[in-house]
PDB file of N, CA and C in Angstrom:
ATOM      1  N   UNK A   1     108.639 157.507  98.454  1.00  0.00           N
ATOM      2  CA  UNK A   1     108.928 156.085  98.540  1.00  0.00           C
ATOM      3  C   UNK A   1     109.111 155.521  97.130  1.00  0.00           C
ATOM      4  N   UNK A   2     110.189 154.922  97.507  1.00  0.00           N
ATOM      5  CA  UNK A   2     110.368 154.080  95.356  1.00  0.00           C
ATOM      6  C   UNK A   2     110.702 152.560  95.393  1.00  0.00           C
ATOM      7  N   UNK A   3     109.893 152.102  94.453  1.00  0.00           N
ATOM      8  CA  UNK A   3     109.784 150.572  94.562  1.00  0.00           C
ATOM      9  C   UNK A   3     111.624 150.131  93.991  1.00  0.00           C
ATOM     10  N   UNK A   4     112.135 149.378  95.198  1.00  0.00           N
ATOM     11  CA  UNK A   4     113.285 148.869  94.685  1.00  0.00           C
ATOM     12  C   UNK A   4     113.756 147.856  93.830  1.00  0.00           C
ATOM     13  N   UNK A   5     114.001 148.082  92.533  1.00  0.00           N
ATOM     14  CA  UNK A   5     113.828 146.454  91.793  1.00  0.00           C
ATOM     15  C   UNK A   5     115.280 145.584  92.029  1.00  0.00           C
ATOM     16  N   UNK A   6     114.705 144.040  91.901  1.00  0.00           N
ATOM     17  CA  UNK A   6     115.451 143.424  92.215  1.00  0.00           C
ATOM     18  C   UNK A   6     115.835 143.033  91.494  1.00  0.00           C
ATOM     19  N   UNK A   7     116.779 142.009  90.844  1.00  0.00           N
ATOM     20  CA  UNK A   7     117.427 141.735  90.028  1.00  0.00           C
ATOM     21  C   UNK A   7     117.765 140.004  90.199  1.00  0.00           C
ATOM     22  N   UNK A   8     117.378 139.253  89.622  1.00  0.00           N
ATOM     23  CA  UNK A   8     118.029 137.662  90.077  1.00  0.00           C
ATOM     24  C   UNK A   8     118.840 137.286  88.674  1.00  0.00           C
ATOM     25  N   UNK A   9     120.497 136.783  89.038  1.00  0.00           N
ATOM     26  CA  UNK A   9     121.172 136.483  88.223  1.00  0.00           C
ATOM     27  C   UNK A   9     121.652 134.987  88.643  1.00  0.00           C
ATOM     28  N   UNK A  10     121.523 134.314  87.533  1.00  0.00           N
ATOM     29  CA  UNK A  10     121.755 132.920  87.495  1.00  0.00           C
ATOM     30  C   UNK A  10     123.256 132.646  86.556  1.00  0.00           C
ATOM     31  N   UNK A  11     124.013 132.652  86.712  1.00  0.00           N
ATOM     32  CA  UNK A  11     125.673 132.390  85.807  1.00  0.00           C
ATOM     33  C   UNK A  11     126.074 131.170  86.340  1.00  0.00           C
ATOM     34  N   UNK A  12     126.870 130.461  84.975  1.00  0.00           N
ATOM     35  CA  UNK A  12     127.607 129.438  84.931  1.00  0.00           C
ATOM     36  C   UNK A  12     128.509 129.296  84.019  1.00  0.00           C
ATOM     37  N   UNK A  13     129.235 129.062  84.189  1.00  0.00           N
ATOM     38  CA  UNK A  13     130.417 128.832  82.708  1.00  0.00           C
ATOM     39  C   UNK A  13     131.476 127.481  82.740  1.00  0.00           C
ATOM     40  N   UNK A  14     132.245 127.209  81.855  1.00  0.00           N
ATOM     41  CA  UNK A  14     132.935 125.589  81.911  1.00  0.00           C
ATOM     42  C   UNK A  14     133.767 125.315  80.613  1.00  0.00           C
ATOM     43  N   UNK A  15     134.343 124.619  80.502  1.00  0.00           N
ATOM     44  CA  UNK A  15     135.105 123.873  79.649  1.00  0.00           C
ATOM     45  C   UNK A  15     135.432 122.501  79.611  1.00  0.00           C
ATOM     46  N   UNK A  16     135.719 122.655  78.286  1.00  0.00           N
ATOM     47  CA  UNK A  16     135.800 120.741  77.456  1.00  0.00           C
ATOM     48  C   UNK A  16     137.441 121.070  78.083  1.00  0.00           C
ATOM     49  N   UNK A  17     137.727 119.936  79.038  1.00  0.00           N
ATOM     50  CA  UNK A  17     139.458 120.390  78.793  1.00  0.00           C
ATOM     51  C   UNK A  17     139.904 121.825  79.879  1.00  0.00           C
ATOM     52  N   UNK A  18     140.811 121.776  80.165  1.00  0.00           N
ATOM     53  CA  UNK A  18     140.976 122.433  81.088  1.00  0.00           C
ATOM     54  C   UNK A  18     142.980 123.516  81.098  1.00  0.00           C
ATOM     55  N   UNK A  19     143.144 124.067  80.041  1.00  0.00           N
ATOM     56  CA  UNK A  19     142.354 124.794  79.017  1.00  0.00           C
ATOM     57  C   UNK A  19     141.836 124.269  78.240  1.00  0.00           C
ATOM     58  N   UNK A  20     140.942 124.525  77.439  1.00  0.00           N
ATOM     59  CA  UNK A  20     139.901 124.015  76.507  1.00  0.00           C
ATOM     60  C   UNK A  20     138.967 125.267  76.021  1.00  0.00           C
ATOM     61  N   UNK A  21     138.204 124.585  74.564  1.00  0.00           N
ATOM     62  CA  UNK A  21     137.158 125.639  74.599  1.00  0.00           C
ATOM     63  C   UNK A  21     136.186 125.032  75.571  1.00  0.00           C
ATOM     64  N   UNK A  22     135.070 126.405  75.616  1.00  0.00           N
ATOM     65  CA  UNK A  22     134.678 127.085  76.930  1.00  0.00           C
ATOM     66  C   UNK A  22     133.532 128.034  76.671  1.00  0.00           C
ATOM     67  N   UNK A  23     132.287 127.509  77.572  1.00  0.00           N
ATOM     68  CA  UNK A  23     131.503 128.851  77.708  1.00  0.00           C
ATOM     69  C   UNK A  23     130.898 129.246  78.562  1.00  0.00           C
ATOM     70  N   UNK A  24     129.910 130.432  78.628  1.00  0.00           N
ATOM     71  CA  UNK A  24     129.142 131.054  79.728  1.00  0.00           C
ATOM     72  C   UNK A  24     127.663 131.444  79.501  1.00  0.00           C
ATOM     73  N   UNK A  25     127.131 131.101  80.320  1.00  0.00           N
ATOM     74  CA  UNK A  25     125.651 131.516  80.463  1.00  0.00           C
ATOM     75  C   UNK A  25     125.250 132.246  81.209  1.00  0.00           C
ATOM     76  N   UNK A  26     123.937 133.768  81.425  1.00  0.00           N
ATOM     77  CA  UNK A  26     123.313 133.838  82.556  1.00  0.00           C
ATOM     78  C   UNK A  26     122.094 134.077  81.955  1.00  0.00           C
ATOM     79  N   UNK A  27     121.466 134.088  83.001  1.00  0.00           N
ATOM     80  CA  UNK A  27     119.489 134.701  83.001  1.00  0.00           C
ATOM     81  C   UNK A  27     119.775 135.569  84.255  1.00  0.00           C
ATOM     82  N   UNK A  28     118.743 136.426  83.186  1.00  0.00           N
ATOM     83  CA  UNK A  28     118.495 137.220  84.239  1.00  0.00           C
ATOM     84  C   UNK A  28     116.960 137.676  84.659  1.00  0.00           C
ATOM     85  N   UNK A  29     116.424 137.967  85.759  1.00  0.00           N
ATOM     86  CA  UNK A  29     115.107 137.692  86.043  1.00  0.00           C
ATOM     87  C   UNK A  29     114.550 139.112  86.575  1.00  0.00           C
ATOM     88  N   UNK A  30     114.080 139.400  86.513  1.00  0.00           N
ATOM     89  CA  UNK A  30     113.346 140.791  87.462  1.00  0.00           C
ATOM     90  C   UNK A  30     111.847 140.980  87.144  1.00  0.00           C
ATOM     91  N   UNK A  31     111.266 140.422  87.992  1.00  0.00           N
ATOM     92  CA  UNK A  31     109.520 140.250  88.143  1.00  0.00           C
ATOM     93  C   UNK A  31     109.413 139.106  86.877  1.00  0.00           C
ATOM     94  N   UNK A  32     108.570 139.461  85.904  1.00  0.00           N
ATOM     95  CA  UNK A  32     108.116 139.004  84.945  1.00  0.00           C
ATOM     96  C   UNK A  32     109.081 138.998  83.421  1.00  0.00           C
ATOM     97  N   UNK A  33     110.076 140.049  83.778  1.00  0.00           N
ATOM     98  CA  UNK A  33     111.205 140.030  82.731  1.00  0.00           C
ATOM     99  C   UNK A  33     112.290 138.650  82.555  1.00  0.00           C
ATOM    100  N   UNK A  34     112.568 138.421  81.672  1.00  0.00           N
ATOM    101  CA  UNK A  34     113.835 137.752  81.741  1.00  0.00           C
ATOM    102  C   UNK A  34     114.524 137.734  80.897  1.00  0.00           C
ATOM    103  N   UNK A  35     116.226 137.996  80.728  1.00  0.00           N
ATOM    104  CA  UNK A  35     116.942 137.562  79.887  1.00  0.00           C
ATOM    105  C   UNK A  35     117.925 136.981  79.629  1.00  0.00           C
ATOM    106  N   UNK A  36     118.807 136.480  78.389  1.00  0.00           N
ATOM    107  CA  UNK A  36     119.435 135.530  78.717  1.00  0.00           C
ATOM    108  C   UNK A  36     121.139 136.323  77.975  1.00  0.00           C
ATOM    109  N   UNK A  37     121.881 135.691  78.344  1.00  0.00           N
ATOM    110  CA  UNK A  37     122.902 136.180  77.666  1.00  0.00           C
ATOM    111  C   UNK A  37     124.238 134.452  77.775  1.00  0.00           C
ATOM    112  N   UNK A  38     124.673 134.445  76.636  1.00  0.00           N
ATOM    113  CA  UNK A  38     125.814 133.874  76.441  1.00  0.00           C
ATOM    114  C   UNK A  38     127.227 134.021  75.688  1.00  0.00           C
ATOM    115  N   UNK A  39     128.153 133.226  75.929  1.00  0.00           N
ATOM    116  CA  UNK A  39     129.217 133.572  75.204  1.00  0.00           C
ATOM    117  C   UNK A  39     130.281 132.112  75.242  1.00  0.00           C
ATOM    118  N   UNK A  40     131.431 132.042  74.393  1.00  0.00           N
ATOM    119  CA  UNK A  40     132.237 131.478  74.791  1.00  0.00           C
ATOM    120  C   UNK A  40     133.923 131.682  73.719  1.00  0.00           C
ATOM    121  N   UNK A  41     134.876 130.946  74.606  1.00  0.00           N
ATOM    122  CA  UNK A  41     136.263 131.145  73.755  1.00  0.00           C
ATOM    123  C   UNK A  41     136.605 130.108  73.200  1.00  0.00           C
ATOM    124  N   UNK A  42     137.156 129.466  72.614  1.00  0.00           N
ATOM    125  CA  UNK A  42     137.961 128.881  71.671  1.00  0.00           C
ATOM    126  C   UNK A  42     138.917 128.218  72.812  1.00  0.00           C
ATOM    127  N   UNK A  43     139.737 129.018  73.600  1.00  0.00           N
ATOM    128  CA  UNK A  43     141.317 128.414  74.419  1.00  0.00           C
ATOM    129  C   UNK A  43     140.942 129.072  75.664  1.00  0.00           C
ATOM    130  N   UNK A  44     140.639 128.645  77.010  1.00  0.00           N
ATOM    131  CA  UNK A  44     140.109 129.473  78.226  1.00  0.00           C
ATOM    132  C   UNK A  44     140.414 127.897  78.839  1.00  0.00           C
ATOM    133  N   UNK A  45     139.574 128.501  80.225  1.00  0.00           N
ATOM    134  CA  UNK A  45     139.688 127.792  81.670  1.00  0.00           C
ATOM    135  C   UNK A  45     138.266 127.666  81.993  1.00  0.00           C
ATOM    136  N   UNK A  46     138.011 126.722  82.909  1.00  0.00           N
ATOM    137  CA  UNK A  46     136.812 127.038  83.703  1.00  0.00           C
ATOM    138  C   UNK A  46     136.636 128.240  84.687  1.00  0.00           C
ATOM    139  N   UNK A  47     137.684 128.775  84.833  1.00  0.00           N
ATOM    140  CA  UNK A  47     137.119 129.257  86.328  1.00  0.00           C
ATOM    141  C   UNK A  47     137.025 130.896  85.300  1.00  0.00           C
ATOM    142  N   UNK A  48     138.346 130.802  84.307  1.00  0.00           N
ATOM    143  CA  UNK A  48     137.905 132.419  83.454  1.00  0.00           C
ATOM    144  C   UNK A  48     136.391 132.670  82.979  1.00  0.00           C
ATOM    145  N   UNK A  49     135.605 131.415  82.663  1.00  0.00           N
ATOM    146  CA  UNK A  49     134.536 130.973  82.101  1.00  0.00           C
ATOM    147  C   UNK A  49     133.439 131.598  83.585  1.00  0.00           C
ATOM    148  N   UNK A  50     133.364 131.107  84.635  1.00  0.00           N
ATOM    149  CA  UNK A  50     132.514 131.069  85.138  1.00  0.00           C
ATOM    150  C   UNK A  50     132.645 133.105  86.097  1.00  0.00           C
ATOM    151  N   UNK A  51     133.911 133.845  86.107  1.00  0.00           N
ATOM    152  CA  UNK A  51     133.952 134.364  86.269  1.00  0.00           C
ATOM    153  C   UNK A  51     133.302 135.433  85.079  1.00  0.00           C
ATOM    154  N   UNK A  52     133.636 135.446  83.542  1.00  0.00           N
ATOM    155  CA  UNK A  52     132.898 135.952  82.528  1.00  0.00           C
ATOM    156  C   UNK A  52     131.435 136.271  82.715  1.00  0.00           C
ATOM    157  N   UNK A  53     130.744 134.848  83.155  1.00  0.00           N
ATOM    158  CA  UNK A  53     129.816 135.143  83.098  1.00  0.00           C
ATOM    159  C   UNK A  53     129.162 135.804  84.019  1.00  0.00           C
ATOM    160  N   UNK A  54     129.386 135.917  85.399  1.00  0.00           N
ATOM    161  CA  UNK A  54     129.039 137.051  86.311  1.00  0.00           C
ATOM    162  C   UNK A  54     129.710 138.354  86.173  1.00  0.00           C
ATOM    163  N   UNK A  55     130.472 138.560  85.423  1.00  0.00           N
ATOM    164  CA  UNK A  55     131.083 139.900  84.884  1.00  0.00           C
ATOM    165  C   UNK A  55     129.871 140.422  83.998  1.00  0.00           C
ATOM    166  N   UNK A  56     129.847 139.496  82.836  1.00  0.00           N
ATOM    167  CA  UNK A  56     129.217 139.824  81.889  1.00  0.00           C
ATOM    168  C   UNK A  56     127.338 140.410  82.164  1.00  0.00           C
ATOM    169  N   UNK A  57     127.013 139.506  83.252  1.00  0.00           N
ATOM    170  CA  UNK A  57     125.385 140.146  84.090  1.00  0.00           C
ATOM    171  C   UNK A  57     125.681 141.253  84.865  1.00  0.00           C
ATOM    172  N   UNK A  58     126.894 141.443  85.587  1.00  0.00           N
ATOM    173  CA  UNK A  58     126.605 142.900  86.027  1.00  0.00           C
ATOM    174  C   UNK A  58     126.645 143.778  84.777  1.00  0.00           C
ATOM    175  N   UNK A  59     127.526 143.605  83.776  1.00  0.00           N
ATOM    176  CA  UNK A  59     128.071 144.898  82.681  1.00  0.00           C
ATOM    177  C   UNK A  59     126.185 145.010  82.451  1.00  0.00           C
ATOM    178  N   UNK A  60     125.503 144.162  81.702  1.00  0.00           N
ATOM    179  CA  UNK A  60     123.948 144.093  81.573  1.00  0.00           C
ATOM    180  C   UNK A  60     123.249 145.062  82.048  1.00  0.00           C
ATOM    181  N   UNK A  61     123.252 145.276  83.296  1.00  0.00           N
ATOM    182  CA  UNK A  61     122.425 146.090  84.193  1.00  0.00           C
ATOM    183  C   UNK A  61     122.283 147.424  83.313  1.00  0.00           C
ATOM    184  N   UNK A  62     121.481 148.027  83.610  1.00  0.00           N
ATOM    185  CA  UNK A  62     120.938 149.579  82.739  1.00  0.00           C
ATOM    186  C   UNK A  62     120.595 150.512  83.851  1.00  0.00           C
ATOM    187  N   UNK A  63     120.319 149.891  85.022  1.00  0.00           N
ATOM    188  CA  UNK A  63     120.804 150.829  86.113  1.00  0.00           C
ATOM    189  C   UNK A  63     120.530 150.501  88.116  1.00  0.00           C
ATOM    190  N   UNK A  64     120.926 151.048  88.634  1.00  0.00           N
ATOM    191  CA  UNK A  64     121.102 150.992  89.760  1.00  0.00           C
ATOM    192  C   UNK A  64     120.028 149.764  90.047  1.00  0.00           C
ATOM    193  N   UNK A  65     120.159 148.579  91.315  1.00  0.00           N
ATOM    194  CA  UNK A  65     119.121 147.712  91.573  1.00  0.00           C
ATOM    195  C   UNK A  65     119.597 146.610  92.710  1.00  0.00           C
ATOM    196  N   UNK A  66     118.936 146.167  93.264  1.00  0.00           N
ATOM    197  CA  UNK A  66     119.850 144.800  94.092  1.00  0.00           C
ATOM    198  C   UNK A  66     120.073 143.900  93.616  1.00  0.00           C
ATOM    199  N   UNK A  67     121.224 143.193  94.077  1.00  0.00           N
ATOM    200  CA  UNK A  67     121.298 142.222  92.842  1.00  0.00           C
ATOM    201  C   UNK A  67     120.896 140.941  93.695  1.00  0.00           C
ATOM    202  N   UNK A  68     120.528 139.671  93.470  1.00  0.00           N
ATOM    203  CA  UNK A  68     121.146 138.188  93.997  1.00  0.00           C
ATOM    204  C   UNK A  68     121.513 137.292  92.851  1.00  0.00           C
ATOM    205  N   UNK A  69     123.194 137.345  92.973  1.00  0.00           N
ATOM    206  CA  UNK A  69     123.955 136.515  91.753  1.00  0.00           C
ATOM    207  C   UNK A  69     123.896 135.021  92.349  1.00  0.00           C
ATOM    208  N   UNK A  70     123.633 134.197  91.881  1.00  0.00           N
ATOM    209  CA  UNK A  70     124.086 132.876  92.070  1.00  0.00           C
ATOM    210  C   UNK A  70     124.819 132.206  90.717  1.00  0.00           C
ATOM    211  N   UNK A  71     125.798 131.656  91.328  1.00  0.00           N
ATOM    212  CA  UNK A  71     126.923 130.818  90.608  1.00  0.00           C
ATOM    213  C   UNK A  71     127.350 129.600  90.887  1.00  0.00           C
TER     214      UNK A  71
END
């Protein structure tokens, strides 16, 4: 039997302007861990923005786990 870890991802991303600069956030949570990650562009969209940043929490992962993304 193996304890399955879970994974909670929180992403959001946005822009001044629409294109505009633009950025992204997530946390990420698993038990007592947490971390954070951000980024942003210079000339983007919102929706490239908010997609980044749930790209960018799965790339994160270090290995196999369940995820629950909210966006």
């Amino acid at each position: 039997m193996t304890d399955e870890v879970v994974i909670t991802i929180f992403a959001d991303g946005g822009c001044r302007g629409n294109p505009g600069p633009g950025g992204w956030g997530v946390v990420l949570q698993a038990g007592e861990h947490e971390k954070e990650l951000w980024g942003g562009e210079p000339d983007t969209t919102n929706n490239r923005m908010e997609m980044t940043a749930a790209i960018r929490a799965l790339e994160a992962l270090r290995r196999p786990a369940s995820v629950r993304l909210h966006t």
